[in-house]
N, C-alpha and C. Protein backbone atom coordinates (compact mmCIF):
# COMPACT_ATOMS: atom_id res chain seq x y z
N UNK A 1 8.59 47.97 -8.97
CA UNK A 1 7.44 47.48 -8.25
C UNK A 1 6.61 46.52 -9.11
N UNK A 2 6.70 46.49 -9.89
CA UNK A 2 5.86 45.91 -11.60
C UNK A 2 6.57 44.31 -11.67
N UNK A 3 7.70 44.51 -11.19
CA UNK A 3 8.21 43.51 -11.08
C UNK A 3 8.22 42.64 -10.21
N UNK A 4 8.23 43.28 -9.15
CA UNK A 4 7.85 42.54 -7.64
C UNK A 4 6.54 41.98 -7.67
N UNK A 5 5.31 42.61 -8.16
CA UNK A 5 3.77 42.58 -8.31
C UNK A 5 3.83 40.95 -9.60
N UNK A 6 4.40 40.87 -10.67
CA UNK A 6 4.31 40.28 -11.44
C UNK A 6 5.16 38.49 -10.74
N UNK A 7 6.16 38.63 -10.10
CA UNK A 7 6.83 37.22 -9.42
C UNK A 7 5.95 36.80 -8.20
N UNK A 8 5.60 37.86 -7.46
CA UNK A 8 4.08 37.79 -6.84
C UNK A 8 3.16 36.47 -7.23
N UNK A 9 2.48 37.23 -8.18
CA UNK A 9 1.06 36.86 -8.56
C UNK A 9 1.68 35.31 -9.49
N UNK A 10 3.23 35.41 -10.00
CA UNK A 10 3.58 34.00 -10.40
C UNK A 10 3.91 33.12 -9.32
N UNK A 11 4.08 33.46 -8.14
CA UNK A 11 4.45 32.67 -7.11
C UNK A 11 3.18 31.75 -6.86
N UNK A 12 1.91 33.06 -6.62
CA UNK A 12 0.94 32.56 -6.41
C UNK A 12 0.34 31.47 -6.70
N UNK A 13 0.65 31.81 -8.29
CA UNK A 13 -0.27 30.99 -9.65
C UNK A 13 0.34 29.85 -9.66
N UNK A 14 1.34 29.93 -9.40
CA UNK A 14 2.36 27.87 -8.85
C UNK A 14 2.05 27.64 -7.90
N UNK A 15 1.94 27.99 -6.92
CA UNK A 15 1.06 27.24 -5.85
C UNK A 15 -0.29 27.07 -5.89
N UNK A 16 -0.86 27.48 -6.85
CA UNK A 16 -2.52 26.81 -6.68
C UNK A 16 -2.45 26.02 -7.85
N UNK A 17 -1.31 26.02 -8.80
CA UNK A 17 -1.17 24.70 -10.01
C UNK A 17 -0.68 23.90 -9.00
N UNK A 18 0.16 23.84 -8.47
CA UNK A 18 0.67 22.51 -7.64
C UNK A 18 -0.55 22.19 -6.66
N UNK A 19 -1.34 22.86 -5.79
CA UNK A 19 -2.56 22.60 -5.34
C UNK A 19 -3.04 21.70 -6.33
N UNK A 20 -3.71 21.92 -7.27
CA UNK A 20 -4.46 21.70 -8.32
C UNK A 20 -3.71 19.84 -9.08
N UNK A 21 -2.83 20.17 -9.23
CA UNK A 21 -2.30 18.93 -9.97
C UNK A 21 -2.21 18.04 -8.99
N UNK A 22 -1.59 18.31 -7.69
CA UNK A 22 -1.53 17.35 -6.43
C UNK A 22 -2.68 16.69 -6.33
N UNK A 23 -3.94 17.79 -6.32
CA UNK A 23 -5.03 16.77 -5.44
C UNK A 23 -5.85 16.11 -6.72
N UNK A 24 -5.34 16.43 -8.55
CA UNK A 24 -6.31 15.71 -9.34
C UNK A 24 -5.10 14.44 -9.45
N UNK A 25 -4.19 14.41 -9.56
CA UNK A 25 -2.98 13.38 -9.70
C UNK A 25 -3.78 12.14 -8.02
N UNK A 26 -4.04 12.44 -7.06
CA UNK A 26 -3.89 12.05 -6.16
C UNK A 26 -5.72 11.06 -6.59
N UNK A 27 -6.27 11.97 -6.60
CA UNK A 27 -7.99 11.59 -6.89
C UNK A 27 -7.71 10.80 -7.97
N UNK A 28 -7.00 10.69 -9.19
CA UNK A 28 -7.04 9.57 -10.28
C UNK A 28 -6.08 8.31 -9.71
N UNK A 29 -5.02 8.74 -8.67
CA UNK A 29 -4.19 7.37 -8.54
C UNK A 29 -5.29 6.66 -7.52
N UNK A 30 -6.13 7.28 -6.62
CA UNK A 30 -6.77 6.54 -5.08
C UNK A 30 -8.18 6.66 -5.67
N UNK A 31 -8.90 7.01 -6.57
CA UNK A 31 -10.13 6.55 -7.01
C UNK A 31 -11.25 7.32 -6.29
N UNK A 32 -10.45 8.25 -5.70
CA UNK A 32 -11.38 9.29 -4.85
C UNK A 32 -10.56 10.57 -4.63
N UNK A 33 -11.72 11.79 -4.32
CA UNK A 33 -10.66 12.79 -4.00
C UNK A 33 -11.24 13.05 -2.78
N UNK A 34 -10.23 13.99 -1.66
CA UNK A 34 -10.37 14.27 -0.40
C UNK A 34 -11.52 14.99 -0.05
N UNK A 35 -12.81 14.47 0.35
CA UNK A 35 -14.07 14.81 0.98
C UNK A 35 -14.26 14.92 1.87
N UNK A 36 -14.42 16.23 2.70
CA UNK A 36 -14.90 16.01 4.10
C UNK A 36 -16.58 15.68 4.44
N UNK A 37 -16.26 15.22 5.17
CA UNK A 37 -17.71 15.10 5.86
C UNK A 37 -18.53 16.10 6.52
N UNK A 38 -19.95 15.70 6.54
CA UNK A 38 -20.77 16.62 6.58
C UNK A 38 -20.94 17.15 8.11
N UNK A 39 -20.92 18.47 8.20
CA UNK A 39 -21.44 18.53 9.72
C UNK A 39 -21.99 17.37 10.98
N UNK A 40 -22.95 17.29 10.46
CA UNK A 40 -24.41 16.45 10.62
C UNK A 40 -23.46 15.36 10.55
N UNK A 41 -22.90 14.39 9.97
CA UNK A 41 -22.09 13.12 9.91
C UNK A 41 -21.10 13.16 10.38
N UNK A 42 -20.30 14.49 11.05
CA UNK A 42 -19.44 14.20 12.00
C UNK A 42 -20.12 13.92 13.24
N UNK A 43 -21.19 14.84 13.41
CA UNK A 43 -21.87 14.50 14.91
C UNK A 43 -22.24 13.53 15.23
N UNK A 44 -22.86 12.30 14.02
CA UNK A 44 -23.61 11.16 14.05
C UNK A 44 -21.90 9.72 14.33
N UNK A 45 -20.94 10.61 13.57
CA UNK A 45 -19.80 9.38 14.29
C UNK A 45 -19.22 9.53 15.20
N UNK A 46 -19.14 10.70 16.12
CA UNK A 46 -18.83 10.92 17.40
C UNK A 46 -19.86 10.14 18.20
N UNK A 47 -21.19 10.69 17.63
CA UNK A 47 -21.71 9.81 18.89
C UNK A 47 -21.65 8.06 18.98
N UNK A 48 -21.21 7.28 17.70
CA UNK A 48 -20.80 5.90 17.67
C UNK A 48 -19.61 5.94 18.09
N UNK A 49 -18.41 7.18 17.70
CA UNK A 49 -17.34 6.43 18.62
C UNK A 49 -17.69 6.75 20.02
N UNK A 50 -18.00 7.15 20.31
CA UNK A 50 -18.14 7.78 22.30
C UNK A 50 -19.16 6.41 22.62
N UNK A 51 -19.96 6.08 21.65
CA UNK A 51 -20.75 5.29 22.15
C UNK A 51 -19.75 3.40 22.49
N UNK A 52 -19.68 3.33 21.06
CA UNK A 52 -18.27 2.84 20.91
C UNK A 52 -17.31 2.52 22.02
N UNK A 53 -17.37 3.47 22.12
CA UNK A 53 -15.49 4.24 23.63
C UNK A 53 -16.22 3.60 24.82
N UNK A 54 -17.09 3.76 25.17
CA UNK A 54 -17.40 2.65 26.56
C UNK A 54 -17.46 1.50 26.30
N UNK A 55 -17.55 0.90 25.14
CA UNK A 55 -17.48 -0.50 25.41
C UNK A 55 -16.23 -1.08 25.49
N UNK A 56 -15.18 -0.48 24.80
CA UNK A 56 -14.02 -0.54 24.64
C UNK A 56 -12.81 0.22 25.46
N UNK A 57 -13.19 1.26 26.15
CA UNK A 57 -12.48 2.31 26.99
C UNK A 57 -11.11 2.18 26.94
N UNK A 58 -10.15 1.67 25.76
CA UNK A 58 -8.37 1.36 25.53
C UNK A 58 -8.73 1.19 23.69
N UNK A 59 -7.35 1.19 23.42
CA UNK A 59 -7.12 0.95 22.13
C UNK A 59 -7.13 2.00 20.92
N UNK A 60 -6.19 1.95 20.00
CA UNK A 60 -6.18 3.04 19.25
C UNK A 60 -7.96 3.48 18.52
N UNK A 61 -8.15 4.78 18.33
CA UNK A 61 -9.08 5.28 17.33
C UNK A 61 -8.48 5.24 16.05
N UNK A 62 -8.77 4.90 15.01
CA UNK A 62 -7.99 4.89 13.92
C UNK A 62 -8.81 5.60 12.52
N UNK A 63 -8.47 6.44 11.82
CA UNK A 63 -9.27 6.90 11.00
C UNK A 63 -8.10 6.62 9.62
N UNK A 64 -9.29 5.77 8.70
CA UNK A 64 -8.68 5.45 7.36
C UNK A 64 -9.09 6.48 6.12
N UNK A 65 -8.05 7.36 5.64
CA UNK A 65 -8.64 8.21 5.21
C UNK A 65 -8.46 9.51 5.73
N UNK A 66 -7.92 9.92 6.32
CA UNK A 66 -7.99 10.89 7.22
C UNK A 66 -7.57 12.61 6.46
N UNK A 67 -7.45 12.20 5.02
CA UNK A 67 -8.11 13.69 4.67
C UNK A 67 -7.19 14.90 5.33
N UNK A 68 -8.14 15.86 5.09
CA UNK A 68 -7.77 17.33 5.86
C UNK A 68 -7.74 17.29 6.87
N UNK A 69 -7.87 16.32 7.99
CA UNK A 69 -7.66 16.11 9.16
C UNK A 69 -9.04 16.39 9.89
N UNK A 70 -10.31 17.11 8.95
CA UNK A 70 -11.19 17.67 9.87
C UNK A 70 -12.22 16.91 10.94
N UNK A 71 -12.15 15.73 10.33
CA UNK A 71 -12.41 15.04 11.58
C UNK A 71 -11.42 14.01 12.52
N UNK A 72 -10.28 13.00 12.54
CA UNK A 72 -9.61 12.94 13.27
C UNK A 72 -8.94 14.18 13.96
N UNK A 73 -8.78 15.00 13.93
CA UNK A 73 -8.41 16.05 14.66
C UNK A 73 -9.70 16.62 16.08
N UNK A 74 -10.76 16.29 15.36
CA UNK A 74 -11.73 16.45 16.05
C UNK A 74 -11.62 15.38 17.55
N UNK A 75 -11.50 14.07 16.66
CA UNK A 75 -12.00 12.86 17.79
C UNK A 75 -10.57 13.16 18.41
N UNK A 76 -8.94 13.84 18.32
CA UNK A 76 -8.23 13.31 19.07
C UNK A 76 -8.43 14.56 20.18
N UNK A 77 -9.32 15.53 20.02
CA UNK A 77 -8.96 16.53 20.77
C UNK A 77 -10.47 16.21 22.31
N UNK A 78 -11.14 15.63 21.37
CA UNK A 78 -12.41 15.21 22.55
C UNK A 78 -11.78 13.56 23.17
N UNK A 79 -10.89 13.13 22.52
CA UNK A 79 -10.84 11.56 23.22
C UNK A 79 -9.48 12.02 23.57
N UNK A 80 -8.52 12.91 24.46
CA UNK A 80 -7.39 13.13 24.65
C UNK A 80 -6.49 12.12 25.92
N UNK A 81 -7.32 11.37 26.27
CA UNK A 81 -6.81 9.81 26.82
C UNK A 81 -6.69 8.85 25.84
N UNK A 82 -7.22 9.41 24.64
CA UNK A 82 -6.51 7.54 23.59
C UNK A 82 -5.52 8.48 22.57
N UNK A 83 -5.17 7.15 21.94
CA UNK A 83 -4.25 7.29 20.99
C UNK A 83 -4.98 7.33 19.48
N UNK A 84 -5.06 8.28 18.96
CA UNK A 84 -5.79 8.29 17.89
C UNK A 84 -4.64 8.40 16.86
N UNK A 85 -5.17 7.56 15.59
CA UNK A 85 -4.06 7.74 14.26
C UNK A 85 -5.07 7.93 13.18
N UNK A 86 -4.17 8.58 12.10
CA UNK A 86 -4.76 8.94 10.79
C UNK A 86 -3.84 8.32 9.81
N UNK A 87 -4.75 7.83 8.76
CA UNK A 87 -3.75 7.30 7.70
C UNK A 87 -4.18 8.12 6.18
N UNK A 88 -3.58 9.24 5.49
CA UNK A 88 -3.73 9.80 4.43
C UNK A 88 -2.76 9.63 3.55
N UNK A 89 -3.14 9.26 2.37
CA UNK A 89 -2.36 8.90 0.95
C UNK A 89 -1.74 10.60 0.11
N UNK A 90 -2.74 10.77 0.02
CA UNK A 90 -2.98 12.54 -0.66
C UNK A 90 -1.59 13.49 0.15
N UNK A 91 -1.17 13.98 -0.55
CA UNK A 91 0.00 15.06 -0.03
C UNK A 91 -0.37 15.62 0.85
N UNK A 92 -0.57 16.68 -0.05
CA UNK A 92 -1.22 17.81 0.47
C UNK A 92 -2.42 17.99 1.75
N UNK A 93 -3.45 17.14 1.52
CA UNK A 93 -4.20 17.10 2.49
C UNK A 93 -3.55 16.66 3.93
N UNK A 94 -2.73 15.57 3.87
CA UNK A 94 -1.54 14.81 4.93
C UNK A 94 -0.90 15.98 5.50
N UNK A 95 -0.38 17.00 4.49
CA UNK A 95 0.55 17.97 4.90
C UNK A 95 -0.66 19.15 5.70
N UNK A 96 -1.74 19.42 5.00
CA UNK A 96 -2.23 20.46 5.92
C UNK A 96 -3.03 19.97 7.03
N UNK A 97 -3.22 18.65 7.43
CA UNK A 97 -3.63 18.12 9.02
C UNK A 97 -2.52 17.60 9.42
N UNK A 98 -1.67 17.69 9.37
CA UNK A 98 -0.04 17.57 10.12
C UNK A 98 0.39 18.69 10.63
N UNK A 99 0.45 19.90 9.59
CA UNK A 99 0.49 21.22 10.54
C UNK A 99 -0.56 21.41 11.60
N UNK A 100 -1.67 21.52 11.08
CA UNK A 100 -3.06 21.60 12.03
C UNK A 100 -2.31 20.80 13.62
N UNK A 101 -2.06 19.71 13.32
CA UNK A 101 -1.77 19.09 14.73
C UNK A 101 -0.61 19.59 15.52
N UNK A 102 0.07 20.03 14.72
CA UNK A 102 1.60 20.68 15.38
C UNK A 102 0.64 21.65 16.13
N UNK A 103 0.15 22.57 15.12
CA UNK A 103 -0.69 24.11 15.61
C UNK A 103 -1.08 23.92 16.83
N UNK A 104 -2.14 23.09 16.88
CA UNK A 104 -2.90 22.72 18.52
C UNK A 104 -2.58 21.51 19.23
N UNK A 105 -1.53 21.17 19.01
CA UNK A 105 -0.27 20.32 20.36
C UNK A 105 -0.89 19.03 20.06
N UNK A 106 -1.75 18.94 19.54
CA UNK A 106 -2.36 16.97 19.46
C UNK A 106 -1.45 16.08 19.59
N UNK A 107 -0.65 15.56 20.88
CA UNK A 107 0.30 14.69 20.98
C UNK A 107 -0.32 13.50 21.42
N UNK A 108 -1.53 13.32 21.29
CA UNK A 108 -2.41 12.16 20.91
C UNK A 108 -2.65 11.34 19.79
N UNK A 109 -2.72 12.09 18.54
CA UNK A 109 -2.59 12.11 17.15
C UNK A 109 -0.92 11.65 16.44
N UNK A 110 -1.19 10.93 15.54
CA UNK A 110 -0.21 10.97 14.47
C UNK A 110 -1.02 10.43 13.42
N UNK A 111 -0.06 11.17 12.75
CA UNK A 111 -0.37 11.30 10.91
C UNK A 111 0.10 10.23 10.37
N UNK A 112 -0.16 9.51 9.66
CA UNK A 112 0.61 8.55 8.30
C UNK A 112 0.53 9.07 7.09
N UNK A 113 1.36 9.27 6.64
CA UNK A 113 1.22 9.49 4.66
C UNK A 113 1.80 8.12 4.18
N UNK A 114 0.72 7.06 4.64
CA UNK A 114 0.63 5.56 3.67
C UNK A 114 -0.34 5.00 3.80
N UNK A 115 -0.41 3.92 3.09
CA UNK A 115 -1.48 3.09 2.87
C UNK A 115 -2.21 2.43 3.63
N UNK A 116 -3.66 2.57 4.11
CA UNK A 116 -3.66 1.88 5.77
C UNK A 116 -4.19 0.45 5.31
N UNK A 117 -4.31 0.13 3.88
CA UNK A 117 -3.87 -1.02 3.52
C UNK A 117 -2.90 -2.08 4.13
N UNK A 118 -1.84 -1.77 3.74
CA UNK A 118 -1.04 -1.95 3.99
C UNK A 118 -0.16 -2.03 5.68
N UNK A 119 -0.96 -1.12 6.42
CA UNK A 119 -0.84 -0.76 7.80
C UNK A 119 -1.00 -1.62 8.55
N UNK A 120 -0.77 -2.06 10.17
CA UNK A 120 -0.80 -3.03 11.06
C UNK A 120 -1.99 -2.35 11.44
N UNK A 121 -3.42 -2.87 11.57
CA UNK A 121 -4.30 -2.16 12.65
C UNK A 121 -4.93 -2.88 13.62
N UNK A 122 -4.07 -4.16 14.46
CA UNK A 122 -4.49 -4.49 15.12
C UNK A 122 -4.33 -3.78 16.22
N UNK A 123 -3.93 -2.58 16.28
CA UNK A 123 -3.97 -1.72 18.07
C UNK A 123 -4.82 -1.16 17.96
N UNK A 124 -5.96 -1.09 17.01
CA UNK A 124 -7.52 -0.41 16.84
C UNK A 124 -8.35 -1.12 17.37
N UNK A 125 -9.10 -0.58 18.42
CA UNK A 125 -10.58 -1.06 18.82
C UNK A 125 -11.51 -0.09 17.92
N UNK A 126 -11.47 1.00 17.49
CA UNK A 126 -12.42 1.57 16.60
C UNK A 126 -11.19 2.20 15.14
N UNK A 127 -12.26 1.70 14.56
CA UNK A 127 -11.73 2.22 13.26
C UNK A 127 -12.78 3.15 12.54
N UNK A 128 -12.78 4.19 11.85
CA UNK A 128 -13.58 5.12 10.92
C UNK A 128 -13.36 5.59 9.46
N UNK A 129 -14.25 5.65 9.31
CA UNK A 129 -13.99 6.13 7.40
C UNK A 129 -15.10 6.71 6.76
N UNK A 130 -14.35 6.99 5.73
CA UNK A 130 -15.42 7.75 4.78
C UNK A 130 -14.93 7.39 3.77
N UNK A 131 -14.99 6.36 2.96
CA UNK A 131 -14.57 5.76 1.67
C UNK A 131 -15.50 5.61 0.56
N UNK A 132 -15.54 4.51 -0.32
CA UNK A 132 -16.28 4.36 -1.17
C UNK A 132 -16.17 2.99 -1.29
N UNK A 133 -17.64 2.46 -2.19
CA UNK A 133 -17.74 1.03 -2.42
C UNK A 133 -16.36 0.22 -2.78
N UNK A 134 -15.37 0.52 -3.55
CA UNK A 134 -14.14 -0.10 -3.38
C UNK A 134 -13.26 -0.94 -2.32
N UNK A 135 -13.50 0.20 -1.94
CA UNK A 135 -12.28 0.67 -0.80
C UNK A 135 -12.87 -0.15 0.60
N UNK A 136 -14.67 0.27 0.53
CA UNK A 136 -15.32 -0.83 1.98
C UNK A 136 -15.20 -2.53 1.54
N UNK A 137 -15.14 -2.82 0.36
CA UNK A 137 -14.56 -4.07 0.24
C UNK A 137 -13.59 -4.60 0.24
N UNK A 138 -12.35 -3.97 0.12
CA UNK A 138 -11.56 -4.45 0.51
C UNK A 138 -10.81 -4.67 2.04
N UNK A 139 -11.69 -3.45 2.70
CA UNK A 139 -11.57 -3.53 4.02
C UNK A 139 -12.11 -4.15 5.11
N UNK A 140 -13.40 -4.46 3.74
CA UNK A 140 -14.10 -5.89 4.45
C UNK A 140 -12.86 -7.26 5.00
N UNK A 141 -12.32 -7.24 4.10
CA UNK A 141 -11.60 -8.58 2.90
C UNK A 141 -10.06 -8.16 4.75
N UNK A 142 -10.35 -7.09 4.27
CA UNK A 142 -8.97 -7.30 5.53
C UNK A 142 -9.35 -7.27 7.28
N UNK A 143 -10.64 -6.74 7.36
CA UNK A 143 -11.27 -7.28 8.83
C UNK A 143 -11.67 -8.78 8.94
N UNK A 144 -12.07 -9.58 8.00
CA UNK A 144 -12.12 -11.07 7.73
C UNK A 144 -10.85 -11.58 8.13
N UNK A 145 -9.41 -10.82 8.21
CA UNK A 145 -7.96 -11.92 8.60
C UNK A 145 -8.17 -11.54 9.97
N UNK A 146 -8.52 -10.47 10.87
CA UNK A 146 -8.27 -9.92 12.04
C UNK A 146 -8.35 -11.21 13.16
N UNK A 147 -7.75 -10.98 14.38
CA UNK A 147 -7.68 -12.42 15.42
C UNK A 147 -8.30 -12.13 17.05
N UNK A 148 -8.50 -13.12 17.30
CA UNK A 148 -9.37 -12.12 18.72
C UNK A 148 -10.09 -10.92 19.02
N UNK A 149 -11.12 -10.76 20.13
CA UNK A 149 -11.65 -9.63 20.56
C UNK A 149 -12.63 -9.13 19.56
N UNK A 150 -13.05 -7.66 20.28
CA UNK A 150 -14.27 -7.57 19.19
C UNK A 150 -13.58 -5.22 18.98
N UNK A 151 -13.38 -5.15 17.74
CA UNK A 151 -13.49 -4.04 17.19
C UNK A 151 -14.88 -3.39 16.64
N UNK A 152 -14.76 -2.20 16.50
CA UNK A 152 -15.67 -1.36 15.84
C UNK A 152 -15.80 -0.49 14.52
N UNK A 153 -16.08 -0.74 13.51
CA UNK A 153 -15.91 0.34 12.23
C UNK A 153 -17.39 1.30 12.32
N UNK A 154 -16.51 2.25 12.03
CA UNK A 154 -18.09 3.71 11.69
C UNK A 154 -17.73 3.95 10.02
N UNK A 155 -18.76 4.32 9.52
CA UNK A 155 -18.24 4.27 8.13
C UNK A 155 -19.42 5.35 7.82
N UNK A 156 -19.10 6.34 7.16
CA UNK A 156 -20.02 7.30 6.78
C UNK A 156 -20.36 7.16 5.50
N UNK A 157 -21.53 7.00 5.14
CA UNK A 157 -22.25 6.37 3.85
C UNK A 157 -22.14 5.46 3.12
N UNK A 158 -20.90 4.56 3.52
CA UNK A 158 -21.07 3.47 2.74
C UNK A 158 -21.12 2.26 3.31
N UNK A 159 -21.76 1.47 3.26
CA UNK A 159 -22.02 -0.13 3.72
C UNK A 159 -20.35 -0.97 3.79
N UNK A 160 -20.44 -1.48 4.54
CA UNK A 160 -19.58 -2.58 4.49
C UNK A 160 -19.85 -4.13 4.13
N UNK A 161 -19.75 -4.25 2.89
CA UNK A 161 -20.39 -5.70 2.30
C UNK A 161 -19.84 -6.91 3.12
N UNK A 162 -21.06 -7.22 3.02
CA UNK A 162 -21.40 -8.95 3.68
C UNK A 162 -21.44 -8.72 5.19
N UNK A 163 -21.48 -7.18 5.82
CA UNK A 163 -21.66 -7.81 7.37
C UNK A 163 -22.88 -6.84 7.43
N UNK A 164 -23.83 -6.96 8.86
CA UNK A 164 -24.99 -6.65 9.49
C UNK A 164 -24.21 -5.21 9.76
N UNK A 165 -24.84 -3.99 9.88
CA UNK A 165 -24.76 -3.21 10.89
C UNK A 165 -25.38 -3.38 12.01
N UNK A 166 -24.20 -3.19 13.11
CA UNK A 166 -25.11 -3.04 14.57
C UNK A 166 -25.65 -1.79 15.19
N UNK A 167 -25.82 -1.06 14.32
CA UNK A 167 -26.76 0.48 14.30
C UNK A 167 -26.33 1.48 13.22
N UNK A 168 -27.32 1.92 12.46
CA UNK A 168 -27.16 2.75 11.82
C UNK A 168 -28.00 4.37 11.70
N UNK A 169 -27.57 5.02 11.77
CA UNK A 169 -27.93 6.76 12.23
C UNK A 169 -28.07 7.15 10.85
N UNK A 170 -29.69 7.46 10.66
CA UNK A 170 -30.17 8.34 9.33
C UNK A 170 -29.26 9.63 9.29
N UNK A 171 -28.73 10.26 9.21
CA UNK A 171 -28.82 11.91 8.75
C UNK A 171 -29.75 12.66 8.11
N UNK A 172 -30.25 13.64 8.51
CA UNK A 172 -30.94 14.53 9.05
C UNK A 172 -30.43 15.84 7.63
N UNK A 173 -30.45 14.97 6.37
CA UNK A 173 -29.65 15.49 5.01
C UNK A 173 -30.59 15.44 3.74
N UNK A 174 -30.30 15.65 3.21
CA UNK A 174 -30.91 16.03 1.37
C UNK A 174 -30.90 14.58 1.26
N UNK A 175 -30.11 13.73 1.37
CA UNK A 175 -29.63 12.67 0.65
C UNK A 175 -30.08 11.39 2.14
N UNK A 176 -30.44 11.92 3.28
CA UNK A 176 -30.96 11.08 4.37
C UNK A 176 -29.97 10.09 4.59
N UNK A 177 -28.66 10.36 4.36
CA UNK A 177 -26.99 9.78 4.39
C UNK A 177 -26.78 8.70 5.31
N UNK A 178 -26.27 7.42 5.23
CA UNK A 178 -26.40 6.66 6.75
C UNK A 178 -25.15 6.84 7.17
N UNK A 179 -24.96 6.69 8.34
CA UNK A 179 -23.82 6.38 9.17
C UNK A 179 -23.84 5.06 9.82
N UNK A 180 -22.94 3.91 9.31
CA UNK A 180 -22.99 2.93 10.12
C UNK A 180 -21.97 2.57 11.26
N UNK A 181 -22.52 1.85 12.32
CA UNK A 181 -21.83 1.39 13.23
C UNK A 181 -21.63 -0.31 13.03
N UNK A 182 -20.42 -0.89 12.83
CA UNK A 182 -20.49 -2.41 12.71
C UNK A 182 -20.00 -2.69 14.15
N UNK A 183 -20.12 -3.84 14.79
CA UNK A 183 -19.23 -4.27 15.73
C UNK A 183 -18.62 -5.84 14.86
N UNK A 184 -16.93 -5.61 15.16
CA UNK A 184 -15.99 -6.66 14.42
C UNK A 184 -15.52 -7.63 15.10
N UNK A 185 -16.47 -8.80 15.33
CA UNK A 185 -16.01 -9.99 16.16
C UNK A 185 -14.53 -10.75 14.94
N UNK A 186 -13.80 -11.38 15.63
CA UNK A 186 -12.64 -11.74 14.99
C UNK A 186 -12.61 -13.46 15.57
N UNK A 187 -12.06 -14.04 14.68
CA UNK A 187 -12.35 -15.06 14.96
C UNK A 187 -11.11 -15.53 15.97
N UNK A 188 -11.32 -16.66 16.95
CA UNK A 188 -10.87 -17.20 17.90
C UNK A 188 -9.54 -18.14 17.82
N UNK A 189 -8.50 -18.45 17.71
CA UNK A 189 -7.44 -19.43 17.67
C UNK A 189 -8.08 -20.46 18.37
């Protein structure tokens, strides 16, 4: 039994080192580690995408970043007429909001484990995030190539350099957190 008890508690102890090394390996290669958002700041980007969602009523929801899934999982289960996607770099986090979606049937949802860099997102009328000053500039840098029509980014606390927000929601937080809403005119052929 000493023995059984002892491969046990080593089974254990490798899976929370591989926990552990996954998500600090992952936080030093992407310059961030997987943060969810705050209560209070999920409620404040639901109500920009819903607000959002009527102006646009088609087109993918797209969440960059998508983490533990705890909020795209959210928006695909209240918006279950669109097509919502997630794009996560991080293993592990990818892997436990991929089960999550199997779990509760989200055949609205799909997962990416790549770069939404790199990603096509012109089937997005709203896009969302929770990034960092980096990361909103370069996504600036890639809504600047976009072509026709007008998209939406929500971005939870961080600005998107060089454009206006077209509303931004204090939070109701220690830190009085913004949530912005941009609207993304694209330029015309």
């Amino acid at each position: 039994m000493l023995i059984f008890d002892f491969f046990l508690l080593l089974f254990f102890a490798l899976i929370v080192l591989f926990i552990t090394v996954s998500i600090i390996y992952n936080t030093v290669k992407l310059g961030i580690s997987p943060m969810p958002s705050s209560n209070k700041a999920y409620l404040a980007m639901m109500q920009l995408i819903d607000e959002a969602g009527l102006e646009t009523k088609a087109g993918s929801i797209i969440d960059l970043g998508s983490g533990w899934g705890n909020f795209v999982i959210r928006i695909a289960k209240r918006h279950p007429q669109r097509t919502v996607v997630g794009y996560e770099l991080s293993y592990l986090p990818w892997l436990i909001s991929s089960l999550l979606k199997k779990l509760l049937g989200l055949k609205n949802l799909t997962l990416h484990r790549q770069d939404f860099y790199q990603a096509d997102l012109s089937s997005a009328s709203i896009l969302v995030c929770y990034l960092f000053p980096q990361a909103m500039e370069k996504i600036s840098d890639k809504l600047h190539l976009k072509q026709a029509g007008v998209n939406f980014l929500i971005s939870n606390n961080f600005a998107l350099p060089a454009w206006q927000p077209y509303k931004t929601i204090q939070i109701d937080d220690f830190y009085k957190s913004p949530v912005y809403l941009y609207k993304i005119y694209k330029k015309q052929r």
